[in-house]
Protein backbone atom coordinates (compact mmCIF):
# COMPACT_ATOMS: atom_id res chain seq x y z
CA UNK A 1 40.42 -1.51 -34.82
CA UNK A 2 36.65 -1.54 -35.72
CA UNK A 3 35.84 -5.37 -33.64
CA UNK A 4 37.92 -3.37 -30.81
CA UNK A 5 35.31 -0.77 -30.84
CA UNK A 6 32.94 -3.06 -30.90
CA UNK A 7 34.23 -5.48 -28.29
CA UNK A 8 34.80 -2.31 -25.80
CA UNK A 9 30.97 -1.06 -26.72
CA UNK A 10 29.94 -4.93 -25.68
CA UNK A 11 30.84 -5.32 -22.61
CA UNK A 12 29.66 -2.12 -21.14
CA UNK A 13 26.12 -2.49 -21.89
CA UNK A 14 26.04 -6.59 -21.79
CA UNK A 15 26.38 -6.60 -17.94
CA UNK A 16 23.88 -9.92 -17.23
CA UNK A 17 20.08 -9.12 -15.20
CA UNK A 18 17.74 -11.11 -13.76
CA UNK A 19 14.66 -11.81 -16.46
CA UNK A 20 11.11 -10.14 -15.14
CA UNK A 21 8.93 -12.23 -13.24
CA UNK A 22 4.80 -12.19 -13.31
CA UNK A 23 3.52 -11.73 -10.12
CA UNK A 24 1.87 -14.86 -8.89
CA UNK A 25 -1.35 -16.75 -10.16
CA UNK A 26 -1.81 -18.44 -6.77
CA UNK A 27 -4.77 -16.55 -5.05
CA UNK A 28 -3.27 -15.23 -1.83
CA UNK A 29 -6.78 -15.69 0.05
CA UNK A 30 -10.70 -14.96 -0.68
CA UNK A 31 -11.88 -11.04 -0.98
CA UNK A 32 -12.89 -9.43 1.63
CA UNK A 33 -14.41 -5.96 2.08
CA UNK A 34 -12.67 -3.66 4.05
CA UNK A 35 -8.79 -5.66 2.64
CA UNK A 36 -6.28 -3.64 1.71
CA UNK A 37 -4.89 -4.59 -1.37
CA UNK A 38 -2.07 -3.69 -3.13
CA UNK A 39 -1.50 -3.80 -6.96
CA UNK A 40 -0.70 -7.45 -8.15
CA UNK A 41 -2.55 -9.34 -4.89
CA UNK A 42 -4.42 -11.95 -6.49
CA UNK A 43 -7.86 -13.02 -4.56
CA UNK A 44 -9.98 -15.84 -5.32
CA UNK A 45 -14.25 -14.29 -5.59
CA UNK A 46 -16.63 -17.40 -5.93
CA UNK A 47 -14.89 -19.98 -7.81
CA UNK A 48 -12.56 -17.47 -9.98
CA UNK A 49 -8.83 -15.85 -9.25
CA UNK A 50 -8.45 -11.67 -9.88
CA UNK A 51 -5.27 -9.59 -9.93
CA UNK A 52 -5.50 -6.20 -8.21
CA UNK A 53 -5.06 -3.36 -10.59
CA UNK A 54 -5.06 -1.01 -8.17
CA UNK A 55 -3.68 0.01 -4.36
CA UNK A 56 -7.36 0.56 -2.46
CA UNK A 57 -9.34 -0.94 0.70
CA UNK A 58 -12.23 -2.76 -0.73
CA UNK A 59 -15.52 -1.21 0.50
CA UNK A 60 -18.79 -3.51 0.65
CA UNK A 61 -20.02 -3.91 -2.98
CA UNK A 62 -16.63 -3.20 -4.68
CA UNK A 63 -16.37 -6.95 -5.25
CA UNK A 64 -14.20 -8.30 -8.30
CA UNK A 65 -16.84 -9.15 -11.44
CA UNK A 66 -18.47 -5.61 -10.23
CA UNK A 67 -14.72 -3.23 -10.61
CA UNK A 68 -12.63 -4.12 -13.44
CA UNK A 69 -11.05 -0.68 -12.75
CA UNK A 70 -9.53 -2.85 -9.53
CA UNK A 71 -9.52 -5.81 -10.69
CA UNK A 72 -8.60 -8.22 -13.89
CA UNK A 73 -9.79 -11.92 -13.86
CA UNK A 74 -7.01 -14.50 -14.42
């Protein structure tokens, strides 16, 4: 009786998922002020690749190395 229970608790909560995924590492294209970017773009700024932290349109100065509130360097 008690593997029934356990089979029958089993197979309702073992129902297969897909795994998570990162977002991507490739840099989708260089920064550019006035770019909207959504969280997770990645950008390439001088010879290194950020990850957008947050939705915003970059304004002139906001650039990567000078924001980590926007952006993380990958």
């Amino acid at each position: 009786m008690l593997r029934r229970r356990a089979l029958a608790a089993c197979t309702a909560s073992d129902t297969p998922t897909d795994p998570p995924t990162d977002p991507p590492t490739e840099p989708g294209g260089t920064w550019a002020a006035g770019t909207t970017y959504a969280a997770g773009d990645v950008v390439t700024y001088g010879s290194d690749i950020y990850r957008c932290l947050q939705p915003h349109q970059a304004q002139p100065g906001w650039t990567p190395p000078n924001v980590p509130a926007l952006w993380q360097r990958v």
